[in-house]
C-alpha atoms as a PDB file:
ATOM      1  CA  UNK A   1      25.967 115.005 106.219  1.00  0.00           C
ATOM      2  CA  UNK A   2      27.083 117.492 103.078  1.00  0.00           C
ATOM      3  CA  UNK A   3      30.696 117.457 102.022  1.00  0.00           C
ATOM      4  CA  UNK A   4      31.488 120.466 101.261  1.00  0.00           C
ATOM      5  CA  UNK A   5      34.639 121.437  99.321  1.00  0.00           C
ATOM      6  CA  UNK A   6      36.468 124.839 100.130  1.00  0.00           C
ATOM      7  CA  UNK A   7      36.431 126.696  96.835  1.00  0.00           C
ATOM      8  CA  UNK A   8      40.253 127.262  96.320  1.00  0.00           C
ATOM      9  CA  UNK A   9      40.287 123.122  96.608  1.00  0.00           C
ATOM     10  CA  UNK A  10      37.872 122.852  93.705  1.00  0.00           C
ATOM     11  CA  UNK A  11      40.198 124.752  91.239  1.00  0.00           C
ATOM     12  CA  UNK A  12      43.733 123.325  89.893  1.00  0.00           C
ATOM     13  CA  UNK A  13      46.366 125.188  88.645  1.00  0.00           C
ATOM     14  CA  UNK A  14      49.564 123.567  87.991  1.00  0.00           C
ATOM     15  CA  UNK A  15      52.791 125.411  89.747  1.00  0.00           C
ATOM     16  CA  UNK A  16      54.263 128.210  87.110  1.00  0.00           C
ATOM     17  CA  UNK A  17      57.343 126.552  84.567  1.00  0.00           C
ATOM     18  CA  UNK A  18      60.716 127.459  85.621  1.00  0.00           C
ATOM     19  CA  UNK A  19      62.264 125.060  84.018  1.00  0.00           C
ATOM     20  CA  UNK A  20      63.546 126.949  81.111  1.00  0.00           C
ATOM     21  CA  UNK A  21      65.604 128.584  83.110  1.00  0.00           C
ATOM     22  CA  UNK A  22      68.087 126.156  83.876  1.00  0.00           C
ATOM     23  CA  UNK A  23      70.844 124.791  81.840  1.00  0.00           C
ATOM     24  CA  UNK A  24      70.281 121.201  79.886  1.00  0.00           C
ATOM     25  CA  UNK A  25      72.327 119.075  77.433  1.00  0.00           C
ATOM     26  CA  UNK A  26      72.195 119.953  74.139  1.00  0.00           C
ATOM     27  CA  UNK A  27      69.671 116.881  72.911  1.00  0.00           C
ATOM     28  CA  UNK A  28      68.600 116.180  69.314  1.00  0.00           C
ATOM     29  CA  UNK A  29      66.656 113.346  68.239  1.00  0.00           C
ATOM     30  CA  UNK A  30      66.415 112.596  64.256  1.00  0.00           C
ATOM     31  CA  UNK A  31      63.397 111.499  61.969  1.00  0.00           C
ATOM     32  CA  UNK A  32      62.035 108.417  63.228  1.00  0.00           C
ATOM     33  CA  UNK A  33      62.731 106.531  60.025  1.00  0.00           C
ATOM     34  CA  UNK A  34      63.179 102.887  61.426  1.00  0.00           C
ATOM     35  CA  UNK A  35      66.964 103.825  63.384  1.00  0.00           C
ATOM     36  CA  UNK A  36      66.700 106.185  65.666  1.00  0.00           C
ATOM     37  CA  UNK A  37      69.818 107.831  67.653  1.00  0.00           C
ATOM     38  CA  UNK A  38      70.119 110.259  69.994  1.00  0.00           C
ATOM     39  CA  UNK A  39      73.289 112.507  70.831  1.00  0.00           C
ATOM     40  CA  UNK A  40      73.767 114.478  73.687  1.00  0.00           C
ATOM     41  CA  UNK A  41      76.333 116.784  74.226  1.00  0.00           C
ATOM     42  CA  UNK A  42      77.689 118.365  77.802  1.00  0.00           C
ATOM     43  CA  UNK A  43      79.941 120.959  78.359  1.00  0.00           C
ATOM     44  CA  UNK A  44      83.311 119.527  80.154  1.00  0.00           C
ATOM     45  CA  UNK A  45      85.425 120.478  82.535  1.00  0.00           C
ATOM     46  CA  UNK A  46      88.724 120.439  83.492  1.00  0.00           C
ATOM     47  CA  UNK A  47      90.634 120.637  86.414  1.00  0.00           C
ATOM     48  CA  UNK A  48      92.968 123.689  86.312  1.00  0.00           C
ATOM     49  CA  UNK A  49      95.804 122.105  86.272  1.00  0.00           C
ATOM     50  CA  UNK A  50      95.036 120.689  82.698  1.00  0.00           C
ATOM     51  CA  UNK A  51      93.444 123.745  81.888  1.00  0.00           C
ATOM     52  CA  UNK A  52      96.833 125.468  81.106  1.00  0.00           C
ATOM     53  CA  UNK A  53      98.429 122.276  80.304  1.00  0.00           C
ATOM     54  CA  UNK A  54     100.455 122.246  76.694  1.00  0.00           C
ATOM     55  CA  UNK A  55     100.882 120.165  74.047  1.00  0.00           C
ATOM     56  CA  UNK A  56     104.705 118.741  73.133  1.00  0.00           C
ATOM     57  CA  UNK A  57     105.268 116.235  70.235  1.00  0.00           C
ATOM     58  CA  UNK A  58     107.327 113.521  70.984  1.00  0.00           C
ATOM     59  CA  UNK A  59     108.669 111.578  68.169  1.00  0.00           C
ATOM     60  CA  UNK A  60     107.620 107.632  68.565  1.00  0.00           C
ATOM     61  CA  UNK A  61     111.520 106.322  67.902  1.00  0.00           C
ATOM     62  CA  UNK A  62     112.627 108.897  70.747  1.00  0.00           C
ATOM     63  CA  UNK A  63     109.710 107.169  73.238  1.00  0.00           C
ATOM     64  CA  UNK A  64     110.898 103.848  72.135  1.00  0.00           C
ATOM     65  CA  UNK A  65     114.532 104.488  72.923  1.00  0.00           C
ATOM     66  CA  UNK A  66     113.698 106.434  76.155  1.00  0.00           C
ATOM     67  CA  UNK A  67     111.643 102.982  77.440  1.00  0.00           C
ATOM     68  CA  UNK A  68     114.408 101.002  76.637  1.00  0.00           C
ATOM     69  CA  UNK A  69     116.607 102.440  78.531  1.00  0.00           C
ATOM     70  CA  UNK A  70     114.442 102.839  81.141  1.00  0.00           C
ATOM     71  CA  UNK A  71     113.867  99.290  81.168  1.00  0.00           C
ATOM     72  CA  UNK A  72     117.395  98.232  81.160  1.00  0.00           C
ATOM     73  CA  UNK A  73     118.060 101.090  84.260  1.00  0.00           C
ATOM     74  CA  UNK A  74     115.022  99.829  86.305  1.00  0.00           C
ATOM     75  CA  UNK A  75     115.329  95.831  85.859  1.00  0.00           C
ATOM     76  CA  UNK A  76     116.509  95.123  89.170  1.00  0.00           C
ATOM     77  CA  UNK A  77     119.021  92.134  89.208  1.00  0.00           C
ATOM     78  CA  UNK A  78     120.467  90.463  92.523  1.00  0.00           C
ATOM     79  CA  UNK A  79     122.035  93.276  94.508  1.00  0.00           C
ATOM     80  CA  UNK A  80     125.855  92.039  94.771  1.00  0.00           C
ATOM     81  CA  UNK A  81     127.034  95.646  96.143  1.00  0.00           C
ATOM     82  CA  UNK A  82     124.780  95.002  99.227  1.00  0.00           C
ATOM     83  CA  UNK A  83     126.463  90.908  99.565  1.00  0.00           C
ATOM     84  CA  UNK A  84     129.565  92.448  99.610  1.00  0.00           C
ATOM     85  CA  UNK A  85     128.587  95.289 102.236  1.00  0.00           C
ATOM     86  CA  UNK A  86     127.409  92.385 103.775  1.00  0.00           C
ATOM     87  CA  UNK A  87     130.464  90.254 104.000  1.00  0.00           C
ATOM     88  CA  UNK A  88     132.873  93.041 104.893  1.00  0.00           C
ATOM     89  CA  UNK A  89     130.810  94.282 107.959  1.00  0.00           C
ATOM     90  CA  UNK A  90     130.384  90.417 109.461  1.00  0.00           C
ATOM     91  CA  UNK A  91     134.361  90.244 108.957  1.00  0.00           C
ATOM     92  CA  UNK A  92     134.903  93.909 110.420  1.00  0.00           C
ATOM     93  CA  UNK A  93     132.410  91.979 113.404  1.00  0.00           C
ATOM     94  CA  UNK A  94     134.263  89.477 113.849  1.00  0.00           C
ATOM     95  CA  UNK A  95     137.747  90.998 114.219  1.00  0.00           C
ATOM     96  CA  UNK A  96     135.815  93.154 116.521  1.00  0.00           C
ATOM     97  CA  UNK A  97     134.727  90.358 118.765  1.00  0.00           C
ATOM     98  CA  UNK A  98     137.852  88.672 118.548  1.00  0.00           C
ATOM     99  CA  UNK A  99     139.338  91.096 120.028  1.00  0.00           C
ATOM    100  CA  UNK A 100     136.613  91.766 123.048  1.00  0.00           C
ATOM    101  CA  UNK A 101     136.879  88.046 123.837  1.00  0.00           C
ATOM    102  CA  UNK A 102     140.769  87.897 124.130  1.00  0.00           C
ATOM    103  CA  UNK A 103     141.316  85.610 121.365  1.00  0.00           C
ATOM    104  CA  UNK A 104     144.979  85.076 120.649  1.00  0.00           C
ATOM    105  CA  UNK A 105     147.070  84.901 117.777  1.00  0.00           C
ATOM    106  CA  UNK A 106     148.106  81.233 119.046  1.00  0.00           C
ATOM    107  CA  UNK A 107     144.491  79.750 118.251  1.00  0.00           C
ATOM    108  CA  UNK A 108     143.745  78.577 115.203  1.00  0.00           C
ATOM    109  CA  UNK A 109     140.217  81.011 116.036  1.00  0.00           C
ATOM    110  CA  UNK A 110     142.953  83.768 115.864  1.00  0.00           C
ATOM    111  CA  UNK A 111     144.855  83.081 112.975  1.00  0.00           C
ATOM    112  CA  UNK A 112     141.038  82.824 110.845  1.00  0.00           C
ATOM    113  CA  UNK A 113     139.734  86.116 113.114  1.00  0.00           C
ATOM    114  CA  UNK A 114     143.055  88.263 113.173  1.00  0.00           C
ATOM    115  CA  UNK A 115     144.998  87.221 109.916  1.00  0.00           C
ATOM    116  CA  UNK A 116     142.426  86.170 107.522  1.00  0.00           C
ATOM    117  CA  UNK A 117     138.772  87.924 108.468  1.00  0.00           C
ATOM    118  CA  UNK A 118     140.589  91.614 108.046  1.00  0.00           C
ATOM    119  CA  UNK A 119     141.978  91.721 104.690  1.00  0.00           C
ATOM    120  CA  UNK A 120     138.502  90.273 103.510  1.00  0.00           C
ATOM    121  CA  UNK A 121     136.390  93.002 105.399  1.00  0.00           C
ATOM    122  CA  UNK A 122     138.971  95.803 103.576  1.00  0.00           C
ATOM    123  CA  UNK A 123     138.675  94.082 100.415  1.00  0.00           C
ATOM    124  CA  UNK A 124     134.748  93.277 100.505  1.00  0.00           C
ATOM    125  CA  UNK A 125     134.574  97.384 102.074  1.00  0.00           C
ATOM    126  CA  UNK A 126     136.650  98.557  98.864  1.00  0.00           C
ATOM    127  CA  UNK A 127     134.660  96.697  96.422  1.00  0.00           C
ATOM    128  CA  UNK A 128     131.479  97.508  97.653  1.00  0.00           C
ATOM    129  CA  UNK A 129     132.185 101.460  97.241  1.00  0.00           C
ATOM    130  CA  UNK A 130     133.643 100.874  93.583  1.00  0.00           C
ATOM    131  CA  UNK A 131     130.332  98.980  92.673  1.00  0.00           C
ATOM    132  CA  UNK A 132     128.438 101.679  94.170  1.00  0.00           C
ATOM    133  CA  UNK A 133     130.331 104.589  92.794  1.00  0.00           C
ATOM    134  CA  UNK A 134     129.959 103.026  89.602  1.00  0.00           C
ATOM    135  CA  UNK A 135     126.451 101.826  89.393  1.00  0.00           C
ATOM    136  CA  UNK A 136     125.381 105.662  90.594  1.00  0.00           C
ATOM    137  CA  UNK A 137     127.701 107.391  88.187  1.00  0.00           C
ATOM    138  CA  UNK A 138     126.184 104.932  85.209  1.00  0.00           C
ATOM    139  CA  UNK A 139     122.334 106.170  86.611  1.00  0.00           C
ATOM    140  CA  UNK A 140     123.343 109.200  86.483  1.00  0.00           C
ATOM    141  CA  UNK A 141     125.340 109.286  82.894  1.00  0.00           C
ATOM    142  CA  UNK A 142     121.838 107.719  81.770  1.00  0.00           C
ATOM    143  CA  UNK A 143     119.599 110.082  83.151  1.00  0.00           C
ATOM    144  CA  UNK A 144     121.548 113.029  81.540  1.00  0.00           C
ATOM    145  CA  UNK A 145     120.950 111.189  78.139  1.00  0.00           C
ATOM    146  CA  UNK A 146     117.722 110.266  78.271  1.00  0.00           C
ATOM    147  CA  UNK A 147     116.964 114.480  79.674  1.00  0.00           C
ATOM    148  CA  UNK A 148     118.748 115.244  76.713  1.00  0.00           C
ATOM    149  CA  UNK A 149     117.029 112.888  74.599  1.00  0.00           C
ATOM    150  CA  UNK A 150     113.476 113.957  75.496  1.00  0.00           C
ATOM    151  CA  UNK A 151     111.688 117.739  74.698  1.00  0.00           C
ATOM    152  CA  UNK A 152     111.571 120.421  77.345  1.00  0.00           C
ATOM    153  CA  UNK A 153     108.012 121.533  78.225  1.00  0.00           C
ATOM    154  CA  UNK A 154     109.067 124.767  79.154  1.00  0.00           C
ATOM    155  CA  UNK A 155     111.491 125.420  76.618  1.00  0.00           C
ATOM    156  CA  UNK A 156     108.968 124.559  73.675  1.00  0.00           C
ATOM    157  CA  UNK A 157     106.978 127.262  71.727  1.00  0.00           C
END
């Protein structure tokens, strides 16, 4: 039994190079004097967003004193505008019950429901919208500042 070989099997040629063709990293190696590096450099991209994105100098004092205030604005201490909502809508309830259960004026239950639960749901009611009024007006007071305070993007050359 022979083996026999077809003739295009008995001669190699590798495939033709290509390679050269596509785009590689920009790669340089120096003299191999004991410390070798290599650096290789890409191209980057950017979204387009950041693509048109500018530049705008902020001064470091004006960052400081924006984050401070910040700070102070966002530090979130025990909400006493919300106890006193609170309070003045359970008093406002009870009056309200009081009255569906027919409980009289005679009771000692309807002297605390009708004579002393109503002035403390009005006054609890009327301090929680001052509070409120003035917390938002002070947010708003330091907002203004602070957009004041820091450099318009769109305004900038």
């Amino acid at each position: 039994m022979t083996d026999t070989i077809p003739p295009s099997m008995t001669e190699f040629s590798p495939p033709s190079a290509n390679a050269a063709r596509e785009l590689t990293a920009d790669v340089t190696v120096p003299a191999a004097d004991g410390t070798s590096v290599v650096h290789q450099a890409y191209p980057l991209r950017q979204p387009m967003e950041e693509a048109t994105e500018i530049l705008v100098r902020v001064r470091g004092s004006t960052l400081r004193r924006v984050r401070k205030r910040l700070v102070a604005l966002s530090n979130a201490s025990f909400p006493w505008p919300e106890l006193l909502l609170c309070m003045a809508t359970l008093a406002a309830g009870g009056v309200l019950g009081a009255i569906a259960s027919d409980v009289t004026l005679k009771e000692l239950r309807g002297k605390l429901f009708y004579l002393l639960l109503p002035p403390l749901a009005v006054g609890c009611g009327v301090a929680y919208g001052m509070l409120r009024f003035n917390k938002s007006v002070s947010a708003s007071a330091i907002a203004r500042d602070l957009l004041d305070e820091i450099p318009d993007p769109d305004k900038t050359t």
